[in-house]
Protein backbone atom coordinates (compact mmCIF):
# COMPACT_ATOMS: atom_id res chain seq x y z
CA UNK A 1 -12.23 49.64 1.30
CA UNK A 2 -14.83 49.81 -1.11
CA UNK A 3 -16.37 46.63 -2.46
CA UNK A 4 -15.25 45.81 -6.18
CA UNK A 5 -17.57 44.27 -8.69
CA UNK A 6 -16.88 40.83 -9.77
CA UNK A 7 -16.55 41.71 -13.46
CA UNK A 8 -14.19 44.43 -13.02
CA UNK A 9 -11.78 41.80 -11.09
CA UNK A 10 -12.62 39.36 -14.34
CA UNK A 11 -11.78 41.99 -16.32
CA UNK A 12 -8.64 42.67 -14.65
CA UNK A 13 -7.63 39.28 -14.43
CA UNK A 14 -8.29 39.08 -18.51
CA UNK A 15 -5.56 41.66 -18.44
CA UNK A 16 -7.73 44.99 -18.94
CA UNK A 17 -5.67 48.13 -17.02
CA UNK A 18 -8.68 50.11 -17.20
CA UNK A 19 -10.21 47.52 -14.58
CA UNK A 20 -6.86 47.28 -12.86
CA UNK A 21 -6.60 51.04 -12.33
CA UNK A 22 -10.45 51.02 -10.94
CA UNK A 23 -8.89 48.55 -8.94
CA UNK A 24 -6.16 50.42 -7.17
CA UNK A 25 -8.35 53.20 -7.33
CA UNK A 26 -10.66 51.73 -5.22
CA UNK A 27 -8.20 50.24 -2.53
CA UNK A 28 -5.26 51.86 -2.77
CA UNK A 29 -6.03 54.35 -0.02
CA UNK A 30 -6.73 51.83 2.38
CA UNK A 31 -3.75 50.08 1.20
CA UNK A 32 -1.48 52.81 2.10
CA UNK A 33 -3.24 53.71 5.35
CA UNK A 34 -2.69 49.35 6.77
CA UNK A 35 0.82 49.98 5.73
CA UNK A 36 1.41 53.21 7.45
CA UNK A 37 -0.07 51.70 10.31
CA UNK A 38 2.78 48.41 10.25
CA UNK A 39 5.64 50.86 9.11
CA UNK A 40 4.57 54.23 11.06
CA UNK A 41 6.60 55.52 8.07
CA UNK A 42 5.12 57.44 5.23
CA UNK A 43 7.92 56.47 3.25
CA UNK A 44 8.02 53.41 3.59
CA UNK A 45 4.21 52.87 3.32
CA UNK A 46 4.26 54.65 -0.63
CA UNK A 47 6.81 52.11 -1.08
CA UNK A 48 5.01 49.02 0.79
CA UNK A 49 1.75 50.30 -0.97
CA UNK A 50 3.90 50.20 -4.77
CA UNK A 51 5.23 46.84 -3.64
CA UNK A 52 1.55 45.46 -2.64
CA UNK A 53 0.34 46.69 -6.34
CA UNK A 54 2.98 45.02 -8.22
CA UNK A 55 2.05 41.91 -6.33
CA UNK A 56 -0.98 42.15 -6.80
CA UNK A 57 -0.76 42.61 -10.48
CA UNK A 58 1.59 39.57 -10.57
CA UNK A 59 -0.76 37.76 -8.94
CA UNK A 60 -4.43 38.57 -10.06
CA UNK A 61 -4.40 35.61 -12.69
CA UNK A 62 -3.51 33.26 -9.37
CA UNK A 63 -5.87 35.13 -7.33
CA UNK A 64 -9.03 32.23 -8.43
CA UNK A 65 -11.74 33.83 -6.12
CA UNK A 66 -11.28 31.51 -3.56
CA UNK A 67 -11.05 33.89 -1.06
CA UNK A 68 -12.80 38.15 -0.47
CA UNK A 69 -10.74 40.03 -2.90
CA UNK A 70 -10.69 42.42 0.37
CA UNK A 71 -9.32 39.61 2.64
CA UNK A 72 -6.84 38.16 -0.29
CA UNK A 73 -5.29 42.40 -0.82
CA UNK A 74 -5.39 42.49 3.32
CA UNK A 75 -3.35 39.15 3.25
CA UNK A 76 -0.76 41.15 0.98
CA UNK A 77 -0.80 44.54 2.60
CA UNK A 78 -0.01 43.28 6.09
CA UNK A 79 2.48 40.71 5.19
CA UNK A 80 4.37 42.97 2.72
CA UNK A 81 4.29 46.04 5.39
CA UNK A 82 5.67 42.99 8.38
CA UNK A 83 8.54 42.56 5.96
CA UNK A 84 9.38 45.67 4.85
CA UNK A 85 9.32 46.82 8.67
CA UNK A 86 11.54 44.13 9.62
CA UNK A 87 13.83 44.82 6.94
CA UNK A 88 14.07 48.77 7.69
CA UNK A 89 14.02 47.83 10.81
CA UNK A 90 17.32 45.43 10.66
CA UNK A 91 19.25 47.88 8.67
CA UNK A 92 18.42 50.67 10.89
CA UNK A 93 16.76 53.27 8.62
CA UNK A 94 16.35 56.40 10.35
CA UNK A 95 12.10 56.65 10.23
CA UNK A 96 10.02 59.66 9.40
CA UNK A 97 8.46 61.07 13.16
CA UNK A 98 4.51 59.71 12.57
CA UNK A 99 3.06 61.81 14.71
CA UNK A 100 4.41 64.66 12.57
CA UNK A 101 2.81 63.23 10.24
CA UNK A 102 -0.55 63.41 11.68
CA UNK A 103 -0.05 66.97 12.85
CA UNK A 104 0.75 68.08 9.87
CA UNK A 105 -2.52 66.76 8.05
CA UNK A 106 -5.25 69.77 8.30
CA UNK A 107 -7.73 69.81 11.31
CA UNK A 108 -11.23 71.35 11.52
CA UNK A 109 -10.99 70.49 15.34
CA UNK A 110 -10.19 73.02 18.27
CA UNK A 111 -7.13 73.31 19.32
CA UNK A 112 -7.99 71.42 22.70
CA UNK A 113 -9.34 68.54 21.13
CA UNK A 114 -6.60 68.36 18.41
CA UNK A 115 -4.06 68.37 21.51
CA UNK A 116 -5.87 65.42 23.23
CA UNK A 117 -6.19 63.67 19.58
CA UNK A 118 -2.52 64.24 19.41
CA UNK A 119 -1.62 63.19 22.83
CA UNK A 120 -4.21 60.42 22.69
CA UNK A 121 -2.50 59.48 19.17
CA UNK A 122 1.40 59.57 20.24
CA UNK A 123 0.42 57.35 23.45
CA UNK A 124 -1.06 55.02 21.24
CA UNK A 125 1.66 54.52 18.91
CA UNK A 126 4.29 54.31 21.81
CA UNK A 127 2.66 51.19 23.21
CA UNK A 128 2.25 49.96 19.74
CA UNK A 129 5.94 50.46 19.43
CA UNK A 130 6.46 47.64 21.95
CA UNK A 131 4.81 45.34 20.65
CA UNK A 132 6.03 42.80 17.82
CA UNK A 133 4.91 42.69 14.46
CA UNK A 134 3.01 39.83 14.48
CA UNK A 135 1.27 41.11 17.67
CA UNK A 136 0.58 44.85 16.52
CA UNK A 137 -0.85 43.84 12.78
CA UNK A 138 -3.35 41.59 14.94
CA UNK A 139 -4.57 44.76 16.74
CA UNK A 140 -4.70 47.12 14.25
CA UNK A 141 -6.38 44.32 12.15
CA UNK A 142 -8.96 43.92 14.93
CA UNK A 143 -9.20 47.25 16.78
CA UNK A 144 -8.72 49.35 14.12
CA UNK A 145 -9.73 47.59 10.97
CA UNK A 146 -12.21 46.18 12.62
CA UNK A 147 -11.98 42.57 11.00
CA UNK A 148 -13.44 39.71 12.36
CA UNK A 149 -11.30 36.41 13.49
CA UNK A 150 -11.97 34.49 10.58
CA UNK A 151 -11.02 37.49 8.52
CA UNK A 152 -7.53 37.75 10.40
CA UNK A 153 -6.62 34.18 9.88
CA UNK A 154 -7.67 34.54 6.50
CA UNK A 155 -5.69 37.82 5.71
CA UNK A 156 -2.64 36.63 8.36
CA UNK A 157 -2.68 33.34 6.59
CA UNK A 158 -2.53 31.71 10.02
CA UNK A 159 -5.84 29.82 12.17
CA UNK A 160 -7.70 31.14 14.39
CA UNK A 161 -7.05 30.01 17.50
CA UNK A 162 -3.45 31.36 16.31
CA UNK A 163 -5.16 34.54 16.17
CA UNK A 164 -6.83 34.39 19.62
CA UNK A 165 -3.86 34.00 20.88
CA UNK A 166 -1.15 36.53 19.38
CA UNK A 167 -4.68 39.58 20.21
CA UNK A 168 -4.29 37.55 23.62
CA UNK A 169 -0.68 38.07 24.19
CA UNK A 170 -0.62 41.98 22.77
CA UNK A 171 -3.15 42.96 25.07
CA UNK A 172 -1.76 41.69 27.48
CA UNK A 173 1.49 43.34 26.62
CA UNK A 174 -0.07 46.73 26.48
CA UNK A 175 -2.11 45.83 30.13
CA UNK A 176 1.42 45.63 31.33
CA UNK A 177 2.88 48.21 29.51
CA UNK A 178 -0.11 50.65 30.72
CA UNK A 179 0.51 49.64 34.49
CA UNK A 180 4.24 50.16 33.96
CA UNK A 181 3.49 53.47 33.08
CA UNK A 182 1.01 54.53 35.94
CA UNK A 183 3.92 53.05 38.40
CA UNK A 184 6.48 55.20 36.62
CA UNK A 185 4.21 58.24 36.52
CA UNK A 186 3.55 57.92 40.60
């Protein structure tokens, strides 16, 4: 996400849309890429990713720089995409095949190393699949996101050693899961 100057978020705040749309211009991509990520649903993530800009919108006045505009938008992102997963998830939406998604997005690759991205891609998201949500926005925040503890606790709205712990239990989860597999495979 790319870093956003201080007066554009005063600006914003003031009530300026020009600022606002720099804004969302500026995040919105990683926006809809965390909730794609939580809902595995492109769907669903435009939606989570229009619900996450109205919030924010709301919210900017409130926002009072106490926190990385980065972490404060993560904070929003993940929850919103959590609840909007659980909620499609509880009425039993029928959900958009991801990794069709991801095929379908144009390549430069070979076709072997598309196939092992692909493979490598669809294996991922199973054992993501198995985890819960609290557990799988931990890793993606981590492993894929690449955020720090103090980041995650900041963004999950939860402390750290909460945080340890739910990246503790998922990998373990997926250690399991991954032997499971090899002992099915065999």
């Amino acid at each position: 996400m790319n870093d956003i100057a201080p007066d554009i978020l005063e600006q914003a705040v003031a009530g300026d849309m020009d600022a606002f749309e720099e804004i969302y211009k500026a995040t919105c991509s990683f926006v809809y890429n965390v909730a794609l990520r939580v809902t595995r649903n492109s769907a669903n993530a435009e939606e989570v990713t229009q619900d996450v800009f109205m919030k924010v919108y709301r919210n900017l006045k409130g926002f009072g720089f106490r926190s990385a505009f980065k972490t404060w938008v993560y904070r929003i992102t993940v929850n919103t995409a959590i609840n909007h997963y659980r909620k499609s998830s509880k009425e039993g939406k029928d959900r958009v095949d991801y990794d069709n998604l991801i095929e379908s997005l144009p390549d430069n690759r070979s076709a072997r190393e598309g196939i092992n991205q692909s493979d490598n891609q669809a294996r991922l998201n199973a054992l993501l699949d198995k985890l819960s949500p609290e557990h799988k926005s931990c890793l993606i925040l981590r492993e894929i996101e690449g955020l720090s503890y103090q980041e995650m606790a900041g963004v999950l709205n939860i402390p750290v050693n909460t945080v340890r712990s739910r990246l503790k239990r998922a990998r373990l989860a997926l250690l399991v899961e991954t032997k499971g597999d090899r002992h099915d495979a065999v």
